[in-house]
C-alpha atoms as a PDB file:
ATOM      1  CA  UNK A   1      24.959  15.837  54.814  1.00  0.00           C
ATOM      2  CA  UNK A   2      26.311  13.358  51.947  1.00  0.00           C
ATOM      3  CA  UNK A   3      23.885  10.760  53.324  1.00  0.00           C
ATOM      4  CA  UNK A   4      21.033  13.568  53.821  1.00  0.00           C
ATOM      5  CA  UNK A   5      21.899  14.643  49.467  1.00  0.00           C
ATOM      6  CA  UNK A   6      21.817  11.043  48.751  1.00  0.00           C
ATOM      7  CA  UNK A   7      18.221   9.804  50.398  1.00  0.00           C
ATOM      8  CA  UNK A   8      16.906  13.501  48.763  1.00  0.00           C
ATOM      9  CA  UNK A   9      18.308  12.407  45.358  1.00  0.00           C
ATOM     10  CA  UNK A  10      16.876   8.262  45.936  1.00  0.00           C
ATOM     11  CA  UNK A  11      13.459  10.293  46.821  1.00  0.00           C
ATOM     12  CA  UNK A  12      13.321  12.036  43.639  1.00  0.00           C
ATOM     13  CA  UNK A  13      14.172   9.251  41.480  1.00  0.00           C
ATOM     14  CA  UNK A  14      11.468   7.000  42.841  1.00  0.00           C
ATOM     15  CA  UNK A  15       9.266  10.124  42.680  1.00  0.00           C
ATOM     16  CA  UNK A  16      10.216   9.711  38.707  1.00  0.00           C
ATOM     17  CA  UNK A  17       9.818   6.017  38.793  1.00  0.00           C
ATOM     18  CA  UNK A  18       6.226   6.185  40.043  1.00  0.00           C
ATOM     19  CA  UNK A  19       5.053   9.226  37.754  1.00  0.00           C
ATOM     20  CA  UNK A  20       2.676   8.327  35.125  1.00  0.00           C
ATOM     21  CA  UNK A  21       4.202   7.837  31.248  1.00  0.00           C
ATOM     22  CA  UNK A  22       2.259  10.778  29.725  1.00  0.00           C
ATOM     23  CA  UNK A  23       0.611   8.937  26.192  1.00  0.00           C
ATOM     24  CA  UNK A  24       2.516  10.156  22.814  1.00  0.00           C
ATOM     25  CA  UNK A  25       1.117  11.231  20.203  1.00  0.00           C
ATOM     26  CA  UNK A  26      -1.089   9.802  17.473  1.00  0.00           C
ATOM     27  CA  UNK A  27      -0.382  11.119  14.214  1.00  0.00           C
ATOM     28  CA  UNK A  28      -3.010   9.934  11.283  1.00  0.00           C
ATOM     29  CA  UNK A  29      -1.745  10.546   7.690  1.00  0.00           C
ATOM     30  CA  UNK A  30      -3.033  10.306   4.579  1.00  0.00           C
ATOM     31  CA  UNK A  31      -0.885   8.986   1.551  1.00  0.00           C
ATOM     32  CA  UNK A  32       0.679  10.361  -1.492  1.00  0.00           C
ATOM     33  CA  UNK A  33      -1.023  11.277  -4.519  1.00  0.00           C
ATOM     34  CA  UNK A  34      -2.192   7.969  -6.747  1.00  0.00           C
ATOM     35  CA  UNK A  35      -0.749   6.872  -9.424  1.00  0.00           C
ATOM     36  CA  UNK A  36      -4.749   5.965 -11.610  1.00  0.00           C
ATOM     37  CA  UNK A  37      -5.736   9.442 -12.768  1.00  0.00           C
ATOM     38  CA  UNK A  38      -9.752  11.023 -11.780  1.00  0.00           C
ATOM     39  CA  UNK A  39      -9.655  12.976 -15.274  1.00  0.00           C
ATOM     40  CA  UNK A  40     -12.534  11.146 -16.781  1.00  0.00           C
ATOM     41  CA  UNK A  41     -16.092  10.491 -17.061  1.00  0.00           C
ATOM     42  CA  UNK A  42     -17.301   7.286 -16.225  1.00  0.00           C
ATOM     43  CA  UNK A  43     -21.039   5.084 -15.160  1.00  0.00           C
ATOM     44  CA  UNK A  44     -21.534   3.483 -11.537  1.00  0.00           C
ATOM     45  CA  UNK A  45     -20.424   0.522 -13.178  1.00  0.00           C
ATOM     46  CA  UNK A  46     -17.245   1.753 -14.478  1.00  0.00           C
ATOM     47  CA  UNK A  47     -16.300   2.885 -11.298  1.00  0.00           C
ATOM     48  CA  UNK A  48     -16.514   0.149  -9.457  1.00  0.00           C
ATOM     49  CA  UNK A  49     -13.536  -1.293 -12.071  1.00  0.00           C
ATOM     50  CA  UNK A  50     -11.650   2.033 -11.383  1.00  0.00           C
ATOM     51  CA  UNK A  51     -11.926   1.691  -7.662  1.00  0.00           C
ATOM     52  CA  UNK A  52     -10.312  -1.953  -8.244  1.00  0.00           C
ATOM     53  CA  UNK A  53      -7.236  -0.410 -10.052  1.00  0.00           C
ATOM     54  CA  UNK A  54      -6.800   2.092  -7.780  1.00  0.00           C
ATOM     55  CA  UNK A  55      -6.634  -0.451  -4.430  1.00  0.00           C
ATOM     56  CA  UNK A  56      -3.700  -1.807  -6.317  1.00  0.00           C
ATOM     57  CA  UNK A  57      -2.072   0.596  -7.556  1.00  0.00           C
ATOM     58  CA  UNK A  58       0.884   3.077  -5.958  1.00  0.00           C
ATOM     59  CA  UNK A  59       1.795   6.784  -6.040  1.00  0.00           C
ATOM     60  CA  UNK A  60       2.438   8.852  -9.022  1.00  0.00           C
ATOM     61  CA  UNK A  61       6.050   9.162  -9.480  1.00  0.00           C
ATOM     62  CA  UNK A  62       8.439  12.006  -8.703  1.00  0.00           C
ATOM     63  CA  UNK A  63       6.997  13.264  -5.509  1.00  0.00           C
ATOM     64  CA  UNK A  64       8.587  13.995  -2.445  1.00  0.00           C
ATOM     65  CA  UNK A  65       7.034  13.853   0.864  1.00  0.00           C
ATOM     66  CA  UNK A  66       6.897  16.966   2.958  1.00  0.00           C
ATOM     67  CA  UNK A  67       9.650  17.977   5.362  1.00  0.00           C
ATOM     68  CA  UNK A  68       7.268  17.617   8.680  1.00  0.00           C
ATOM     69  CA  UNK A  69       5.977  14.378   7.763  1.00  0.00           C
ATOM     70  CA  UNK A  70       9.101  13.208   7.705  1.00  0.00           C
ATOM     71  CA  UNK A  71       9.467  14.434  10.545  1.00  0.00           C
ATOM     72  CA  UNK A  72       6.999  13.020  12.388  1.00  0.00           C
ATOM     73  CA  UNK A  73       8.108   9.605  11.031  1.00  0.00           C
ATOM     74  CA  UNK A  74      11.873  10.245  12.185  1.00  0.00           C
ATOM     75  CA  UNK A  75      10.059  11.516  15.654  1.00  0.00           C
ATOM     76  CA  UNK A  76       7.494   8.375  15.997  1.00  0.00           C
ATOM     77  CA  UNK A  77       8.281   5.514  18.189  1.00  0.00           C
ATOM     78  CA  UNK A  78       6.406   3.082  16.320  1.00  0.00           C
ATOM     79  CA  UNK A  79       4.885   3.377  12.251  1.00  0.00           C
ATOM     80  CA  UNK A  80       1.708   1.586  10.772  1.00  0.00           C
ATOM     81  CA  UNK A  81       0.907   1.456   7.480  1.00  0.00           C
ATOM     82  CA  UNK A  82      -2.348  -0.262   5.548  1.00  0.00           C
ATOM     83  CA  UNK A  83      -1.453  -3.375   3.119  1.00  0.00           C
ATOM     84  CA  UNK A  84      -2.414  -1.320   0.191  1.00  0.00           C
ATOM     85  CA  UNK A  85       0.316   0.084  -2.214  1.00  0.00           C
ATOM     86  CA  UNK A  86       0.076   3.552  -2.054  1.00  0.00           C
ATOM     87  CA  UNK A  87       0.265   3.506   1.563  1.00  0.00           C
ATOM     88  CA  UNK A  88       3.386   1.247   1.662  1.00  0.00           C
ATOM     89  CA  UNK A  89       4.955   3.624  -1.065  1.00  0.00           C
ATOM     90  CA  UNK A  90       4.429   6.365   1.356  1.00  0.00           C
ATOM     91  CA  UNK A  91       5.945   4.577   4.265  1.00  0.00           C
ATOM     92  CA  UNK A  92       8.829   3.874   2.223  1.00  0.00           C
ATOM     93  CA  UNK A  93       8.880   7.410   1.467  1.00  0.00           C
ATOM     94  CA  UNK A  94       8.850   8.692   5.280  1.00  0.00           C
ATOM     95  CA  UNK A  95      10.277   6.449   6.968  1.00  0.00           C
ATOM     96  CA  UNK A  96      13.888   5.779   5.886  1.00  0.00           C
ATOM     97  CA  UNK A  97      14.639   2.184   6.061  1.00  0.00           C
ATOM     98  CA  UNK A  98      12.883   2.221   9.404  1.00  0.00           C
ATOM     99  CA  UNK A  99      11.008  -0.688  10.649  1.00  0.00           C
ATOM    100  CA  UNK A 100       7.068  -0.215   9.622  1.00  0.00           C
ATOM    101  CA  UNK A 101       4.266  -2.823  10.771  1.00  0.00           C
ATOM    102  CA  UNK A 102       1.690  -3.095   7.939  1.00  0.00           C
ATOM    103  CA  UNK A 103      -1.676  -3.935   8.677  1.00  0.00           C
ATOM    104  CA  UNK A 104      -4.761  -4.786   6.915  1.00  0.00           C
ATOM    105  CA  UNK A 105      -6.843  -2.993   9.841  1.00  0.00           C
ATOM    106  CA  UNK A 106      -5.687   0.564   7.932  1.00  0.00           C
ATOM    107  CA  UNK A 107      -7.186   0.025   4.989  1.00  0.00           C
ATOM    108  CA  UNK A 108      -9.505   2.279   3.805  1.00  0.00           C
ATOM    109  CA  UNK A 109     -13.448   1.419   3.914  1.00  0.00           C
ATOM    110  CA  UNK A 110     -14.863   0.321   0.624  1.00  0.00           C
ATOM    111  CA  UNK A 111     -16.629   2.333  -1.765  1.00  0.00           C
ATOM    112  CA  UNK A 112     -19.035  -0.064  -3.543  1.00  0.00           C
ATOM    113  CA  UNK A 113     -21.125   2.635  -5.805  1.00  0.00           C
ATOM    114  CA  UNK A 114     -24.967   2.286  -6.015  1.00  0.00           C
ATOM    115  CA  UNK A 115     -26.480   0.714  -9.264  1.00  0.00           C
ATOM    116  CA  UNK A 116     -27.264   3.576 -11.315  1.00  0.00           C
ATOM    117  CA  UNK A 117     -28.101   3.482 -14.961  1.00  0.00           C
ATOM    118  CA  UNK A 118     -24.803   3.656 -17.505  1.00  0.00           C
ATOM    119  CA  UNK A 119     -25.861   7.314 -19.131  1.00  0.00           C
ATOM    120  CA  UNK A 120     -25.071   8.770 -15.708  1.00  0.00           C
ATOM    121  CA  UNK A 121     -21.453   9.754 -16.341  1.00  0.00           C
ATOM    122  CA  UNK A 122     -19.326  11.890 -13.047  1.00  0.00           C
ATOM    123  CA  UNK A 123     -15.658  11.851 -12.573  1.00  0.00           C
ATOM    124  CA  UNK A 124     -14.165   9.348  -9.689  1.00  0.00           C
ATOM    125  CA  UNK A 125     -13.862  12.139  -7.503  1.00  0.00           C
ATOM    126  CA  UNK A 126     -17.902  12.601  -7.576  1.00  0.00           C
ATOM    127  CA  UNK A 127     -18.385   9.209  -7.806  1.00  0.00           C
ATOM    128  CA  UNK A 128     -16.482   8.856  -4.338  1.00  0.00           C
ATOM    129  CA  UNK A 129     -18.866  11.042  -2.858  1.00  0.00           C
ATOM    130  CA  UNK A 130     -22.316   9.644  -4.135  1.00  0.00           C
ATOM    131  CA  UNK A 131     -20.308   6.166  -3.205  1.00  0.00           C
ATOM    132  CA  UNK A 132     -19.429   7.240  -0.145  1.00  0.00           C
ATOM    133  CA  UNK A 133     -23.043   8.697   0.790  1.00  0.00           C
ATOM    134  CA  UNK A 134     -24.998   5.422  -0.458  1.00  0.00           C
ATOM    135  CA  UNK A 135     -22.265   3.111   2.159  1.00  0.00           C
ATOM    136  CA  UNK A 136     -23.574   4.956   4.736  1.00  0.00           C
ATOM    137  CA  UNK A 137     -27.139   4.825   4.007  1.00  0.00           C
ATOM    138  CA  UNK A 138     -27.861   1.494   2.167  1.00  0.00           C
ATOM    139  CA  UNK A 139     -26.684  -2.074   3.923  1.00  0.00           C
ATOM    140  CA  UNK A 140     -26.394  -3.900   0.527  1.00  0.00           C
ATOM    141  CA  UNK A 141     -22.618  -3.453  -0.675  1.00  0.00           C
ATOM    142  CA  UNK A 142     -22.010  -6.213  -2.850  1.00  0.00           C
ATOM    143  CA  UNK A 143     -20.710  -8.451   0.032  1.00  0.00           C
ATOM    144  CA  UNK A 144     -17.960  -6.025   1.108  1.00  0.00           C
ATOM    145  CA  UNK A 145     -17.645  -4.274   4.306  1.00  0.00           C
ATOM    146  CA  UNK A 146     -20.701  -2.222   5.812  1.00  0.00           C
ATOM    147  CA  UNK A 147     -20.845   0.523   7.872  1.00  0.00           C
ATOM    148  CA  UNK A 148     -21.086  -0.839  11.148  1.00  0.00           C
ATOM    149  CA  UNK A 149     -18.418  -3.333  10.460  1.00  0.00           C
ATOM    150  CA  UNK A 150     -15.780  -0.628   9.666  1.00  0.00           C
ATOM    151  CA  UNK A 151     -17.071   1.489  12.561  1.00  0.00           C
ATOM    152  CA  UNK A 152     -15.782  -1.913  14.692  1.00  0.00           C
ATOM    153  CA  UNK A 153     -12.665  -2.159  12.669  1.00  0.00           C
ATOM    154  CA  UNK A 154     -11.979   1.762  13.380  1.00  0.00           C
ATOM    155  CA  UNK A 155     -12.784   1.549  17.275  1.00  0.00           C
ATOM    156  CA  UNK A 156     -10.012  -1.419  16.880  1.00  0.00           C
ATOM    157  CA  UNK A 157      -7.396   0.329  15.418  1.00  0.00           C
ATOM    158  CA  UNK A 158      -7.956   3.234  17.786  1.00  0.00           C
ATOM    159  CA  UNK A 159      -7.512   1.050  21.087  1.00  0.00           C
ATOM    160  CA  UNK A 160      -4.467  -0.621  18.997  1.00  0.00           C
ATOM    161  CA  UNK A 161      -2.998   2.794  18.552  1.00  0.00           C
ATOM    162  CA  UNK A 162      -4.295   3.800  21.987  1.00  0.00           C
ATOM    163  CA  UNK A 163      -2.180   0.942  23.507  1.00  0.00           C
ATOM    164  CA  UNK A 164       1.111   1.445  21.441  1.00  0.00           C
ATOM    165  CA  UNK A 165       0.593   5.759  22.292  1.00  0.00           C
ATOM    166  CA  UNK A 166       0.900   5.086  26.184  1.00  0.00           C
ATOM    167  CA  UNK A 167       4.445   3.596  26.036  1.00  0.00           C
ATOM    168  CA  UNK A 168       4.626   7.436  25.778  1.00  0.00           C
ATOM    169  CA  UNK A 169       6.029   7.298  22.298  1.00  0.00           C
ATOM    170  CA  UNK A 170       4.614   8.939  19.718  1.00  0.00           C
ATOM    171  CA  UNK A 171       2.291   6.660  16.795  1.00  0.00           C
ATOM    172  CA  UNK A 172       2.470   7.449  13.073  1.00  0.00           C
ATOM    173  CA  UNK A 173      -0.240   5.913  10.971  1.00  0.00           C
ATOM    174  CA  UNK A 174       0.310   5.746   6.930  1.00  0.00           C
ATOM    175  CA  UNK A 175      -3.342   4.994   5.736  1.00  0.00           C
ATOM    176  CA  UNK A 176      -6.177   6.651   3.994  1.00  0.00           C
ATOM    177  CA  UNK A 177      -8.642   9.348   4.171  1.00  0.00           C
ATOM    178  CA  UNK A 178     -11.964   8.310   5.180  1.00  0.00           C
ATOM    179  CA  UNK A 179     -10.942   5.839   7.449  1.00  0.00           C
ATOM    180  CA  UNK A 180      -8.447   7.814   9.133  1.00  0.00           C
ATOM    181  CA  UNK A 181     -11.350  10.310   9.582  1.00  0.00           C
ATOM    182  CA  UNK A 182     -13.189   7.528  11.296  1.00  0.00           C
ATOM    183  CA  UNK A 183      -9.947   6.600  13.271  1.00  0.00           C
ATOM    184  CA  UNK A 184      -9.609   9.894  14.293  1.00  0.00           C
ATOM    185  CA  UNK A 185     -13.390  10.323  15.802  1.00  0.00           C
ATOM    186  CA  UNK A 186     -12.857   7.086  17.889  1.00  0.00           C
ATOM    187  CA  UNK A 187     -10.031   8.482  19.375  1.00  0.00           C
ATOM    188  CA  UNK A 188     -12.190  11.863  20.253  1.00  0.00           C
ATOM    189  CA  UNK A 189     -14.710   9.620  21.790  1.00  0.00           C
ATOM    190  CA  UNK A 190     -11.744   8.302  23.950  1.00  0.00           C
ATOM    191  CA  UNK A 191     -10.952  11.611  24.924  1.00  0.00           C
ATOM    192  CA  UNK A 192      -7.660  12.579  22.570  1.00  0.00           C
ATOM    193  CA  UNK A 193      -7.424  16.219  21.400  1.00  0.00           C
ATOM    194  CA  UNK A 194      -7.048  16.889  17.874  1.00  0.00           C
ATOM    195  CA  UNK A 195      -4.282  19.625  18.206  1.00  0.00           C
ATOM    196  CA  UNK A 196      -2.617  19.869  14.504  1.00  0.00           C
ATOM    197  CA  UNK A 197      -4.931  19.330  11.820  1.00  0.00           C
ATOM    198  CA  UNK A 198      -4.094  19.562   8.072  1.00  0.00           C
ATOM    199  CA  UNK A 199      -7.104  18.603   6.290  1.00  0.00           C
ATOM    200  CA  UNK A 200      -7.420  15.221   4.475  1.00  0.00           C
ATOM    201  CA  UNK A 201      -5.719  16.058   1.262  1.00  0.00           C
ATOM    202  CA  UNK A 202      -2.337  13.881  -0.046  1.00  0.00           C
ATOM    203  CA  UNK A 203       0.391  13.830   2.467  1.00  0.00           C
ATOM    204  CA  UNK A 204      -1.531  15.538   5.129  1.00  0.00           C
ATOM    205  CA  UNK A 205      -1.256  14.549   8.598  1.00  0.00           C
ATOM    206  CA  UNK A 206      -3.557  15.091  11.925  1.00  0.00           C
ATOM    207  CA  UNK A 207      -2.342  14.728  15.197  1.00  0.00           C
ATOM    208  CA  UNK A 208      -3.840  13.871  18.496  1.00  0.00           C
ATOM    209  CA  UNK A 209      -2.803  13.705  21.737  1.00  0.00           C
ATOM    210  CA  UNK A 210      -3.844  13.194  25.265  1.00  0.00           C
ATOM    211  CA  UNK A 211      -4.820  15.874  27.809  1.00  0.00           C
END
């Protein structure tokens, strides 16, 4: 009978053994609120000089991350974070001393604004968008990235996240918007779910998993 419990129990724990790892999570967040303030009206040209301060500079001070991305971070086996300051700052924010790998693949995709006469005056915000909506349609950035090449760099980061995700641990990522967005529709194409979405706003986090 002893022998009989202990070939049942050996069974069951190479039955466990040979079970797939089911993938963790991938969790895409956005950073912290910047430091470089949108509350003024400035040409094409301008913003291309704003857009310069703001890759270099870090998160407006005296805010505290929310409770559940913490917890995601204190839940994540393994956290990425872009090269640029405001994402570090938020790593250093969420993650509690814990080891992050920083990575220039996270950055977020350029916004070179078209050449528009110096009387047209918008915020940064709108210039984002009109910025945003002449990268996708023009192929002359001013030598910085195009489309196509951050659609490659995103389909890269997705298999890199892809591969870390099937130790079955979940994968926090501590990057930016508009190339999280594009993150986050390579790993649709690869089949991931997105089952928590907060939007794309500071702090905000989107997770997908595997199903």
């Amino acid at each position: 009978m002893a022998a009989d419990s202990l070939d049942a129990s050996g069974a069951r724990a190479a039955t466990r053994a040979l079970a797939p790892v089911r993938p963790g999570a991938i969790i895409l967040a956005r950073h912290g609120e910047p430091a470089l303030s949108r509350k003024c009206l400035i040409s094409a040209r301008q913003y291309g000089e704003w857009w310069s301060k703001y890759e270099v500079g870090g998160l407006r001070a005296g805010q505290t991350p929310p409770p559940e991305l913490v917890l995601a971070a204190e839940g994540a086996g393994a956290i990425y974070a872009s090269t640029r300051p405001r994402a570090l700052e938020t790593a250093a924010a969420v993650s509690k001393g814990r080891e992050v790998m920083v990575d220039a693949l996270f950055i977020e995709a350029p916004l070179p604004p078209p050449g528009l006469p110096d009387f047209i005056k918008l915020s940064p915000r709108w210039w984002g968008v009109v910025s945003r909506f002449w990268w996708h349609l023009s192929d002359r950035h001013h030598q910085q990235e195009t489309r196509a090449e951050a659609e490659a760099r995103a389909e890269q980061a997705a298999q890199v996240l892809i591969g870390r995700a099937e130790s079955g641990q979940d994968v926090l990522v501590l990057a930016h918007g508009y190339f999280n967005h594009m993150v986050g529709r390579r790993l649709k194409a690869d089949g991931w779910k997105l089952v928590h979405n907060q939007g794309f706003k500071y702090w905000s986090q989107r997770r997908f998993e595997k199903r």
